[in-house]
PDB file of N, CA and C in Angstrom:
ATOM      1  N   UNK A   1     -87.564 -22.441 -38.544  1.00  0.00           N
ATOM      2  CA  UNK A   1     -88.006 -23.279 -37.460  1.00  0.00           C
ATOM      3  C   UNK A   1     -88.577 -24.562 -38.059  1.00  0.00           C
ATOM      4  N   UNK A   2     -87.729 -25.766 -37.771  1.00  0.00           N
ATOM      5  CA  UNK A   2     -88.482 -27.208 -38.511  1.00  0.00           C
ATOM      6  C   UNK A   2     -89.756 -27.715 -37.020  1.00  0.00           C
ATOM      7  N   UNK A   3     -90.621 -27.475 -37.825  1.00  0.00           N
ATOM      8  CA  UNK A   3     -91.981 -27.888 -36.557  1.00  0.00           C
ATOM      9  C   UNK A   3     -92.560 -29.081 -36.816  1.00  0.00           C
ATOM     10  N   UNK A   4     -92.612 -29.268 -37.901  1.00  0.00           N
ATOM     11  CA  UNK A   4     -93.046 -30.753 -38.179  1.00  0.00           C
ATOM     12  C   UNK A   4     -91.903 -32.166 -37.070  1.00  0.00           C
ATOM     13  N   UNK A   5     -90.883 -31.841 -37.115  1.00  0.00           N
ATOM     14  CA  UNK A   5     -90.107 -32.934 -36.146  1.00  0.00           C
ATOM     15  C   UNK A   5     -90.701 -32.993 -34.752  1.00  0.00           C
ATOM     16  N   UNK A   6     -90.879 -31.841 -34.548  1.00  0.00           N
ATOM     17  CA  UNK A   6     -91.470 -31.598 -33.226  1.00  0.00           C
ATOM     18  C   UNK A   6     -92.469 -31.708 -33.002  1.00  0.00           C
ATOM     19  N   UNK A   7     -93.482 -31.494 -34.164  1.00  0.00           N
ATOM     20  CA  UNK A   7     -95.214 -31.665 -33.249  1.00  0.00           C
ATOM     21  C   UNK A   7     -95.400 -30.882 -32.836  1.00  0.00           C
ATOM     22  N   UNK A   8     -95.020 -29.292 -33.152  1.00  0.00           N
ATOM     23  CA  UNK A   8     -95.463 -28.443 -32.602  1.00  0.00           C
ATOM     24  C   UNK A   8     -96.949 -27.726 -32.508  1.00  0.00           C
ATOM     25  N   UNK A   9     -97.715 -27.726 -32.381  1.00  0.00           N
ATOM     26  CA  UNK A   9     -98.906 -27.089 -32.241  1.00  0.00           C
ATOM     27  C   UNK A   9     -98.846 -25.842 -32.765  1.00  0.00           C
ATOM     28  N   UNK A  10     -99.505 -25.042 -33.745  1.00  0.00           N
ATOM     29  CA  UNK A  10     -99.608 -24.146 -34.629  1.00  0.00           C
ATOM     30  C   UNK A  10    -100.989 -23.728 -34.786  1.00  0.00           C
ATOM     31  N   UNK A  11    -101.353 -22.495 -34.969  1.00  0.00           N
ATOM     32  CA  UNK A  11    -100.495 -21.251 -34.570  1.00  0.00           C
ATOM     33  C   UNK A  11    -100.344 -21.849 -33.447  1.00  0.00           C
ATOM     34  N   UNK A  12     -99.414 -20.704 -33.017  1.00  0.00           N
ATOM     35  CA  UNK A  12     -98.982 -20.334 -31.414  1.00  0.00           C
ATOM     36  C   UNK A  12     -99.462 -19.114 -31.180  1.00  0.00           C
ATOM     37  N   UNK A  13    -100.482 -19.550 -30.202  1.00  0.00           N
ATOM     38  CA  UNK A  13    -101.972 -18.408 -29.456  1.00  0.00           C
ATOM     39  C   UNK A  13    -101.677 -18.585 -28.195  1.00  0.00           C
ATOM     40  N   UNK A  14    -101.230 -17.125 -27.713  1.00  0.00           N
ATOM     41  CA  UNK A  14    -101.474 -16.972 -26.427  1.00  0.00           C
ATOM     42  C   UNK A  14    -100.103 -16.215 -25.658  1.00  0.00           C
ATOM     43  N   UNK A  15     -99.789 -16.072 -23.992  1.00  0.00           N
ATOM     44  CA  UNK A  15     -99.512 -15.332 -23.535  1.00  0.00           C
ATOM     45  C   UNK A  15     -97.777 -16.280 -23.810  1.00  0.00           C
ATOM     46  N   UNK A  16     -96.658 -15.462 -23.754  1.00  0.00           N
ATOM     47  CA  UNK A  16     -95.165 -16.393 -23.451  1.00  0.00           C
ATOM     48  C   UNK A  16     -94.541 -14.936 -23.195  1.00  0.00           C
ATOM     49  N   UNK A  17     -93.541 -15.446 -22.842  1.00  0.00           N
ATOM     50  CA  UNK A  17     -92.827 -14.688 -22.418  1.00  0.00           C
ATOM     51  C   UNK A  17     -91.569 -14.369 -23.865  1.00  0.00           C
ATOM     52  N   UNK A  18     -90.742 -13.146 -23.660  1.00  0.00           N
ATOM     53  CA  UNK A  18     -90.151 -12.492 -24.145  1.00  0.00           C
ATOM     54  C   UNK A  18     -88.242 -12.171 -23.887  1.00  0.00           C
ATOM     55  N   UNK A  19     -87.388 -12.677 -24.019  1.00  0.00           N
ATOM     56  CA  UNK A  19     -86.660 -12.703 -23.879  1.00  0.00           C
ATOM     57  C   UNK A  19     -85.481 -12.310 -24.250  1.00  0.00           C
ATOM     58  N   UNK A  20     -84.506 -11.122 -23.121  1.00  0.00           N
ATOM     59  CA  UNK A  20     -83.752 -10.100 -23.697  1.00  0.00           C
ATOM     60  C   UNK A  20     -82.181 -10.370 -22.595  1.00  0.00           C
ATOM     61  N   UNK A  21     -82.688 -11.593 -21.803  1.00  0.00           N
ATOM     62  CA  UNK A  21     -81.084 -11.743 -21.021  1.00  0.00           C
ATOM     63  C   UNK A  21     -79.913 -11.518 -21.732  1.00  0.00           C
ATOM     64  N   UNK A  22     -80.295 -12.161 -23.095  1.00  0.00           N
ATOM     65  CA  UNK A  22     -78.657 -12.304 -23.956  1.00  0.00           C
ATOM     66  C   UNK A  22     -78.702 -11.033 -24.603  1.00  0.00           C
ATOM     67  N   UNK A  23     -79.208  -9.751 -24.301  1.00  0.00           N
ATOM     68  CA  UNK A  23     -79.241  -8.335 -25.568  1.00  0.00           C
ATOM     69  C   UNK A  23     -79.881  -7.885 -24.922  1.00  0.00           C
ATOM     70  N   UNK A  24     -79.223  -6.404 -24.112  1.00  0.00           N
ATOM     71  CA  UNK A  24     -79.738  -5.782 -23.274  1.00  0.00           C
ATOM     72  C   UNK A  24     -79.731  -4.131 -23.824  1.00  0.00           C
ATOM     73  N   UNK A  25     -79.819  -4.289 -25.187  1.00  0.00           N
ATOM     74  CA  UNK A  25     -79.607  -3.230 -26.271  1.00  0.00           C
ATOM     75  C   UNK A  25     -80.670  -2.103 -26.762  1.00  0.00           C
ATOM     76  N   UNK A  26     -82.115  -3.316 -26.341  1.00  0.00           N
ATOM     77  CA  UNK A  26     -83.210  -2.982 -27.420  1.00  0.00           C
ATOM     78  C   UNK A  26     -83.875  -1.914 -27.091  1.00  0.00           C
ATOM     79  N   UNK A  27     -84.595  -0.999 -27.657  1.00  0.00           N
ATOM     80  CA  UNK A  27     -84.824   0.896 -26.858  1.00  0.00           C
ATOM     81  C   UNK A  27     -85.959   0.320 -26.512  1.00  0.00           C
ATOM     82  N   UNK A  28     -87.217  -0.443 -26.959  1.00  0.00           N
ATOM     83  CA  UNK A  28     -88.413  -0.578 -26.913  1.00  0.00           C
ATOM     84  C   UNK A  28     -88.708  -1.196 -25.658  1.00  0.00           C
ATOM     85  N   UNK A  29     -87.435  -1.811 -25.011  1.00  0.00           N
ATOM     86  CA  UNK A  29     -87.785  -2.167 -23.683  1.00  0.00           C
ATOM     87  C   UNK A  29     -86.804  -2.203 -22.562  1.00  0.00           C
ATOM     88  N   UNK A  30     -86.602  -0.738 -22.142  1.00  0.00           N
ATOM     89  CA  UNK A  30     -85.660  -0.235 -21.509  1.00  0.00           C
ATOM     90  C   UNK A  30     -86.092  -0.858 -20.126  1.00  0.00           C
ATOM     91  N   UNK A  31     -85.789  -1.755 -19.418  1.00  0.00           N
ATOM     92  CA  UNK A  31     -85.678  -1.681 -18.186  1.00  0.00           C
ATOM     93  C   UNK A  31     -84.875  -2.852 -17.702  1.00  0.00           C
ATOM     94  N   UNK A  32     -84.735  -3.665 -16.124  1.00  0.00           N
ATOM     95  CA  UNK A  32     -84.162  -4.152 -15.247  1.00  0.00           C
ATOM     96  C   UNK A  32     -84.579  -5.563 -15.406  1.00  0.00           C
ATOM     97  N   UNK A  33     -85.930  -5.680 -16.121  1.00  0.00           N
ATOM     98  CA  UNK A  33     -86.540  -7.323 -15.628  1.00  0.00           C
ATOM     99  C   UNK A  33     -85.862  -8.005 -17.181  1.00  0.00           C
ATOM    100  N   UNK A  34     -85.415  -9.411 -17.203  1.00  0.00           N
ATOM    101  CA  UNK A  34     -85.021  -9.608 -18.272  1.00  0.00           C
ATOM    102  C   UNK A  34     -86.469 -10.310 -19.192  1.00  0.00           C
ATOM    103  N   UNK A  35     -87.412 -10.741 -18.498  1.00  0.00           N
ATOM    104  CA  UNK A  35     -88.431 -11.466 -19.451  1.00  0.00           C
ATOM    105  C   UNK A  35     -89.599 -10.736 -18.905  1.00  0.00           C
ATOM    106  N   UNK A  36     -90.210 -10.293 -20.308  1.00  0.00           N
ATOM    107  CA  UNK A  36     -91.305  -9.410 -20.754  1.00  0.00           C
ATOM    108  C   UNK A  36     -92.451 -10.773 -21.072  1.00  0.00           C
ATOM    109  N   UNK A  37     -94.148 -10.667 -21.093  1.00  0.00           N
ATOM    110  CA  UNK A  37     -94.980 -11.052 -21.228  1.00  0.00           C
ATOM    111  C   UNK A  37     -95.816 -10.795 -22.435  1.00  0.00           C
ATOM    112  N   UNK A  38     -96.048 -11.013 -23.508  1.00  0.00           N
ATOM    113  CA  UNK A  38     -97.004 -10.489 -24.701  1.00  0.00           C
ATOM    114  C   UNK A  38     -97.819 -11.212 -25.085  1.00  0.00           C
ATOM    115  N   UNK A  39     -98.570 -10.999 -26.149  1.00  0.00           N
ATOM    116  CA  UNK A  39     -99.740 -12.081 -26.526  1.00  0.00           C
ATOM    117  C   UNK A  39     -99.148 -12.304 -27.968  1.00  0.00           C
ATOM    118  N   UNK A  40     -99.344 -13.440 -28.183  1.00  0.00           N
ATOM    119  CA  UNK A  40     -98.385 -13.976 -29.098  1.00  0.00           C
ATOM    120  C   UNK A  40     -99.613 -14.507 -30.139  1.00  0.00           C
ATOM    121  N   UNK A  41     -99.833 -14.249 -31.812  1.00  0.00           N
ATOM    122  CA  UNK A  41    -100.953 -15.100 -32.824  1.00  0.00           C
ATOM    123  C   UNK A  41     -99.971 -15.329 -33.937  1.00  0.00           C
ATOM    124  N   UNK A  42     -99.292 -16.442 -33.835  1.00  0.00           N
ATOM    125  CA  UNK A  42     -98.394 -16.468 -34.985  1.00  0.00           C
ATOM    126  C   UNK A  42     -98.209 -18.221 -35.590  1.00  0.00           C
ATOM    127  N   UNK A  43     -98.134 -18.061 -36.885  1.00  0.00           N
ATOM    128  CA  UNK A  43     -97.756 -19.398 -37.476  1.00  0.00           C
ATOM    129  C   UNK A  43     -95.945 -19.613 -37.975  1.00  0.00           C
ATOM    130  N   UNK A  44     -95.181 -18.820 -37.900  1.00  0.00           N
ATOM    131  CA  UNK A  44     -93.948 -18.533 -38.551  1.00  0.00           C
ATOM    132  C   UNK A  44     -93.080 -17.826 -37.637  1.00  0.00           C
ATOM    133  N   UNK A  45     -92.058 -17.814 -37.940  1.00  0.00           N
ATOM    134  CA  UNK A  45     -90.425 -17.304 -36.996  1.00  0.00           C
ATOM    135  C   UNK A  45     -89.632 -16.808 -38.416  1.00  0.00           C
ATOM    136  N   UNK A  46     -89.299 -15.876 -38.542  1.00  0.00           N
ATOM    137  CA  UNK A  46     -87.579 -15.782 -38.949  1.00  0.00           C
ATOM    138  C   UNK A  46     -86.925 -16.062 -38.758  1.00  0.00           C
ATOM    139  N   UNK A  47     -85.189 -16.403 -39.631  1.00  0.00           N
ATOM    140  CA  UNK A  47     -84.296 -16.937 -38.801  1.00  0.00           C
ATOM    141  C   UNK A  47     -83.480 -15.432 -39.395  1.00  0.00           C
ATOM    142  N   UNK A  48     -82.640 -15.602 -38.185  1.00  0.00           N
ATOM    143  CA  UNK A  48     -81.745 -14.262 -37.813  1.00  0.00           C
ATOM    144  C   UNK A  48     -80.417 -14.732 -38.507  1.00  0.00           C
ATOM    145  N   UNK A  49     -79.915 -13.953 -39.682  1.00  0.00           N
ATOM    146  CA  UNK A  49     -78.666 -14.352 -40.241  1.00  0.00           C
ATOM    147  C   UNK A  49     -77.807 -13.233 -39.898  1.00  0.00           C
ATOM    148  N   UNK A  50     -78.165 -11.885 -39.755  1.00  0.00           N
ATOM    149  CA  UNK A  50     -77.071 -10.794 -39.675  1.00  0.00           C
ATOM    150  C   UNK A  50     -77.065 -10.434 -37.970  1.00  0.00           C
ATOM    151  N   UNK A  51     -75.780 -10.776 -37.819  1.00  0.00           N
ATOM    152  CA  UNK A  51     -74.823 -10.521 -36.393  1.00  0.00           C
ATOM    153  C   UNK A  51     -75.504  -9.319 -35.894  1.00  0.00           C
ATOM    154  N   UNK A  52     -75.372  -7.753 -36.605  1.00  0.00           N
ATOM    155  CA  UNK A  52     -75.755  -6.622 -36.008  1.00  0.00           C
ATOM    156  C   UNK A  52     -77.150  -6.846 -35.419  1.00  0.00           C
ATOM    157  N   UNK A  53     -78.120  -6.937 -35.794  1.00  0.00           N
ATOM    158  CA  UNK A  53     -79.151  -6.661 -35.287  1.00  0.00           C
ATOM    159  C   UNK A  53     -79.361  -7.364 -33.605  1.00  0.00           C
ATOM    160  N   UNK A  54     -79.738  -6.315 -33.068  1.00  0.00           N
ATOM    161  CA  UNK A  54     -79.997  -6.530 -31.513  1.00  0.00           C
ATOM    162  C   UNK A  54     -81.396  -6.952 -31.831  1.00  0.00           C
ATOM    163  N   UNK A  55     -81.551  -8.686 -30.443  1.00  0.00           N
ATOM    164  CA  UNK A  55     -83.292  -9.050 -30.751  1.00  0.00           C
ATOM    165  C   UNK A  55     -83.301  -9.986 -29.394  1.00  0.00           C
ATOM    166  N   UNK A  56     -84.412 -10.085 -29.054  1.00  0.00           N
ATOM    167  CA  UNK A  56     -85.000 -10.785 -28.181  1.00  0.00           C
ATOM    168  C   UNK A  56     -85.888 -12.445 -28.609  1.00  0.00           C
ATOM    169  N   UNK A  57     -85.148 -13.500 -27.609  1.00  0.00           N
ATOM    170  CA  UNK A  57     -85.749 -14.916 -28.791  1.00  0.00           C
ATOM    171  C   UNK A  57     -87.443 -14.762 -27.079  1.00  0.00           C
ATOM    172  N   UNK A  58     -87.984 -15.893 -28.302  1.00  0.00           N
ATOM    173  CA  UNK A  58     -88.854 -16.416 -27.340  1.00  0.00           C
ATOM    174  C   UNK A  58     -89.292 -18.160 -27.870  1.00  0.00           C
ATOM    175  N   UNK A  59     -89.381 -19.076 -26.452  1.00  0.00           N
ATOM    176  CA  UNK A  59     -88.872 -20.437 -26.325  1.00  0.00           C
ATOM    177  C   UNK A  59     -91.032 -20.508 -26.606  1.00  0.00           C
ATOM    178  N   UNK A  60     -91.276 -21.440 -27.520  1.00  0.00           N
ATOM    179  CA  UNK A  60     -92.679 -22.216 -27.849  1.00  0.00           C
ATOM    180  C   UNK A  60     -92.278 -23.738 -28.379  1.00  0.00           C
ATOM    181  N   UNK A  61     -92.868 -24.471 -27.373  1.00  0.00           N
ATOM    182  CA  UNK A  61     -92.317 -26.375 -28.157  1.00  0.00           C
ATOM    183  C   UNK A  61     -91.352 -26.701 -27.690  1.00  0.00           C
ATOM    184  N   UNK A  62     -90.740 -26.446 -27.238  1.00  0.00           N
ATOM    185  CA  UNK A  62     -88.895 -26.143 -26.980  1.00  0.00           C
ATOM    186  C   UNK A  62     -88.383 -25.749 -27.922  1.00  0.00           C
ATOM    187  N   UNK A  63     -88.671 -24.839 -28.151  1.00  0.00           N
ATOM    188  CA  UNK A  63     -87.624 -24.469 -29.568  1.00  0.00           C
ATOM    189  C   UNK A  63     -87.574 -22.495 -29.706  1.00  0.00           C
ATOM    190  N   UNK A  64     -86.632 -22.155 -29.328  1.00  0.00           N
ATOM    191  CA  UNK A  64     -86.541 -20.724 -28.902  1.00  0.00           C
ATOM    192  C   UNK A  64     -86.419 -19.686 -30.503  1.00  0.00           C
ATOM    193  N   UNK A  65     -87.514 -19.116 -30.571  1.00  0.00           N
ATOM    194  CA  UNK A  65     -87.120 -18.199 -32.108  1.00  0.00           C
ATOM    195  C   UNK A  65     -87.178 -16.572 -31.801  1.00  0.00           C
ATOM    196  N   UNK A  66     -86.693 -16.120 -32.543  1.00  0.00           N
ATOM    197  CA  UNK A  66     -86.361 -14.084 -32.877  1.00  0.00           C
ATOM    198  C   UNK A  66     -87.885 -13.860 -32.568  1.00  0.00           C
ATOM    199  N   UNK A  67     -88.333 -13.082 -31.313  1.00  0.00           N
ATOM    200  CA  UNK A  67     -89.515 -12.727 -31.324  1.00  0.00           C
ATOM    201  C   UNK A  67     -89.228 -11.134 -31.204  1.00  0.00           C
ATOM    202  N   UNK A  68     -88.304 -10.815 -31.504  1.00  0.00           N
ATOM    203  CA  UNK A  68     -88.506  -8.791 -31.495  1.00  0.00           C
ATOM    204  C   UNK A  68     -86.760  -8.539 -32.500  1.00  0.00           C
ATOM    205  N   UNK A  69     -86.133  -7.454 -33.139  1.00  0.00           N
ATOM    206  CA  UNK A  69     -85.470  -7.159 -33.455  1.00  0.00           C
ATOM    207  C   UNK A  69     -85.670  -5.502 -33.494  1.00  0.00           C
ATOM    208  N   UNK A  70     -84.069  -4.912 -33.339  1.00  0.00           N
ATOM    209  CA  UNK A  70     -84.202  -3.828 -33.782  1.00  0.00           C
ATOM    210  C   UNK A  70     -82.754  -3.311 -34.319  1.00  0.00           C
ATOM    211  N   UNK A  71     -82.471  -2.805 -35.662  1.00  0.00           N
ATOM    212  CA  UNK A  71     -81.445  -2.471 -35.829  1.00  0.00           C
ATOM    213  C   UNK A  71     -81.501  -1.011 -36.359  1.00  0.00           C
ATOM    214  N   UNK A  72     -81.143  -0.561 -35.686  1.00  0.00           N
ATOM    215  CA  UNK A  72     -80.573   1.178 -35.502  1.00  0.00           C
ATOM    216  C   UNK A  72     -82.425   1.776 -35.253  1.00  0.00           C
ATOM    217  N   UNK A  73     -83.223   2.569 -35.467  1.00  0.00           N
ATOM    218  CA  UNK A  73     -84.437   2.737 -35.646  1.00  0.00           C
ATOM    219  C   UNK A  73     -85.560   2.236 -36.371  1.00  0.00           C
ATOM    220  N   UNK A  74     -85.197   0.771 -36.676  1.00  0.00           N
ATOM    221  CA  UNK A  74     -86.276  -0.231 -37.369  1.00  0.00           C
ATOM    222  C   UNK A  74     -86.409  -1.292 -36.123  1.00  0.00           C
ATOM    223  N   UNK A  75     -87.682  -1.261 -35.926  1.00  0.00           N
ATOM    224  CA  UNK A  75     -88.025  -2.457 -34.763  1.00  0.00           C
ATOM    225  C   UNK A  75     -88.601  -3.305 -35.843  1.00  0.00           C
ATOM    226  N   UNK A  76     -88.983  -4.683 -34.721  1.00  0.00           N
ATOM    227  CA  UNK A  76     -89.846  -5.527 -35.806  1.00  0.00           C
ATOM    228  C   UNK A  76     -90.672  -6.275 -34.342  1.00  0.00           C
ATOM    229  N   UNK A  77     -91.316  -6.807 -34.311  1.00  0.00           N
ATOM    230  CA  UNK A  77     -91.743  -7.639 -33.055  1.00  0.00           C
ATOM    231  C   UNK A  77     -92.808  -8.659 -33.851  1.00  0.00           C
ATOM    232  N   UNK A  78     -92.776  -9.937 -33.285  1.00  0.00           N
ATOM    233  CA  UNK A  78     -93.191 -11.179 -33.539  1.00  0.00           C
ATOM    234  C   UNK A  78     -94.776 -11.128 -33.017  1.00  0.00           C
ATOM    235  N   UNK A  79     -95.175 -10.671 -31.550  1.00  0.00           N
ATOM    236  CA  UNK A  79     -96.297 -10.546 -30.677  1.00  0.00           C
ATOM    237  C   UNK A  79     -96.939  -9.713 -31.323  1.00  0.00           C
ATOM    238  N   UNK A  80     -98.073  -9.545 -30.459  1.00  0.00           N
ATOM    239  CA  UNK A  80     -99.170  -8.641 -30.322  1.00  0.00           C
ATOM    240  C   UNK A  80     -99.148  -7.090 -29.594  1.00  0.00           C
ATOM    241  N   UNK A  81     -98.509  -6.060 -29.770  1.00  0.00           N
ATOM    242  CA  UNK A  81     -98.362  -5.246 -28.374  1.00  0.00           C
ATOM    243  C   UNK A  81     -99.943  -4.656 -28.235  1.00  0.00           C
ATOM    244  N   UNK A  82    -100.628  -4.285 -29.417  1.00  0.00           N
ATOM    245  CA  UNK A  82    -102.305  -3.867 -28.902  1.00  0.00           C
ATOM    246  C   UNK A  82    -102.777  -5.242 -28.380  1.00  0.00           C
ATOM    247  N   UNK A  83    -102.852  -6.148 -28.255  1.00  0.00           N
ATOM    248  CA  UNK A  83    -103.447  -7.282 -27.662  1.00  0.00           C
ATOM    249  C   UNK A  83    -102.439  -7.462 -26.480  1.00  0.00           C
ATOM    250  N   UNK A  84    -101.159  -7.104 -25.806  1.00  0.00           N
ATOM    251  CA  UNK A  84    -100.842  -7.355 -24.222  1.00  0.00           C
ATOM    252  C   UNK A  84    -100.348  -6.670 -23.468  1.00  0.00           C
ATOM    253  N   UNK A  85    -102.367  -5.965 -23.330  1.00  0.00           N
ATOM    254  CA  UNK A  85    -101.925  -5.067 -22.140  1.00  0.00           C
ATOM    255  C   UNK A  85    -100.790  -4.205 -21.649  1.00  0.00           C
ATOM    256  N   UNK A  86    -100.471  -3.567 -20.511  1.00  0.00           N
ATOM    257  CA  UNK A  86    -100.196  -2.651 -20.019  1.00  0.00           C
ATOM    258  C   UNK A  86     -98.850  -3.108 -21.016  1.00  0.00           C
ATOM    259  N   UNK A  87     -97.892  -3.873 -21.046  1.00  0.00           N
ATOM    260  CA  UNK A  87     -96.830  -4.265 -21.188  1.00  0.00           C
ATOM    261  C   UNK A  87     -96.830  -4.109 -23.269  1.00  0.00           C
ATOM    262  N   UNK A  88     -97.789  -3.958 -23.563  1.00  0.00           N
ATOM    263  CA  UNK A  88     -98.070  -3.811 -24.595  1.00  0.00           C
ATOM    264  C   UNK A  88     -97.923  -2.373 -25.542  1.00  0.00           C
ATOM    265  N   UNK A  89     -98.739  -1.241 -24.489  1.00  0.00           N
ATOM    266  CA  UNK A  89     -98.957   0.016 -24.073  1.00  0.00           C
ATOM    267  C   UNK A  89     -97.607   0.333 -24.141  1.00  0.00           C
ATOM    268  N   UNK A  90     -96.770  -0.021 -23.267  1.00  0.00           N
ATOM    269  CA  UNK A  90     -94.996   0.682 -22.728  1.00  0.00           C
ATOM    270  C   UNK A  90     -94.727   0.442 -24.429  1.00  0.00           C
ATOM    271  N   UNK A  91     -94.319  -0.967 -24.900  1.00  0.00           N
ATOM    272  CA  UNK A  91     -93.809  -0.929 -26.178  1.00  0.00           C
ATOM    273  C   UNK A  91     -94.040   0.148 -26.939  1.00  0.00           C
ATOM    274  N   UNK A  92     -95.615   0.277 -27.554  1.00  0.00           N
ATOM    275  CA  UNK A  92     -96.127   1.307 -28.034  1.00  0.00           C
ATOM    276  C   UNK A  92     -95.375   2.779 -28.000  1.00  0.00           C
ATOM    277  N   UNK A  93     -95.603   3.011 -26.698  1.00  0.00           N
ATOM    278  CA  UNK A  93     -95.274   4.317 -26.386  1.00  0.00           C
ATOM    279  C   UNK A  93     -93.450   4.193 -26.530  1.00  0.00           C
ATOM    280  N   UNK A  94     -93.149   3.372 -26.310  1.00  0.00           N
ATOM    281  CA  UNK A  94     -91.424   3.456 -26.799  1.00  0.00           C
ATOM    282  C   UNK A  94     -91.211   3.290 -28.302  1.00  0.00           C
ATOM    283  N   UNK A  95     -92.160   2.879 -29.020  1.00  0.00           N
ATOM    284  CA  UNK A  95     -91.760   3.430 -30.462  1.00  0.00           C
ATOM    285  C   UNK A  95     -92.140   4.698 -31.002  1.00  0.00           C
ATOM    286  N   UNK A  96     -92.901   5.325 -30.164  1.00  0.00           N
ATOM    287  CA  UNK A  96     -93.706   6.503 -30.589  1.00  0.00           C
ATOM    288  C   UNK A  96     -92.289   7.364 -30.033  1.00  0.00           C
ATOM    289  N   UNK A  97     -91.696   7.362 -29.131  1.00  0.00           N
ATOM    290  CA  UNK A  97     -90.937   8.287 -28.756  1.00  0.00           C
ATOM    291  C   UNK A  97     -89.156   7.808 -29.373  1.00  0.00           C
ATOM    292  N   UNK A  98     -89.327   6.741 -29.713  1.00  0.00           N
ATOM    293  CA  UNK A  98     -88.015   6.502 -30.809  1.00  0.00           C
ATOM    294  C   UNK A  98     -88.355   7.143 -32.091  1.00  0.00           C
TER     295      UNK A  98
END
């Protein structure tokens, strides 16, 4: 993620949303709504080079980065799930039962 062009404000603190329209794959968040809510404390993004992995981006600055991955029984998530709430909780409990 080049942030310096942008002026992005860093960290990125606080609530955004989560996004799975394009990958409707991921076990940790089995349901119908396509954008999830989390609490987000982060200075950094990955960039996603391998095709397989199923992941969810999330848009901060305008600039949309990999905020969750999971390939076969390895998750990874960018957010906070003990810091957001109920929606936080579900994650949790969907890795406990993966």
């Amino acid at each position: 993620m080049i942030v310096q062009e942008k002026k992005i404000k860093l960290p990125h603190i606080g609530w955004n949303k989560v996004d799975i329209s394009k990958n409707q794959n991921l076990d940790l968040l089995k349901e119908s709504n396509h954008f999830f809510r989390f609490y987000f404390v982060h200075s950094y993004a990955a960039n996603l080079n391998e095709i397989d992995i199923d992941y969810a981006t999330t848009s901060y600055g305008g600039l949309a980065f990999v905020s969750m991955i999971q390939k076969e029984k390895i998750f990874g998530v960018q957010f906070h799930p003990e810091k957001s709430g109920f929606q936080g909780l579900r994650i949790l409990k969907q890795f406990l039962l993966n």
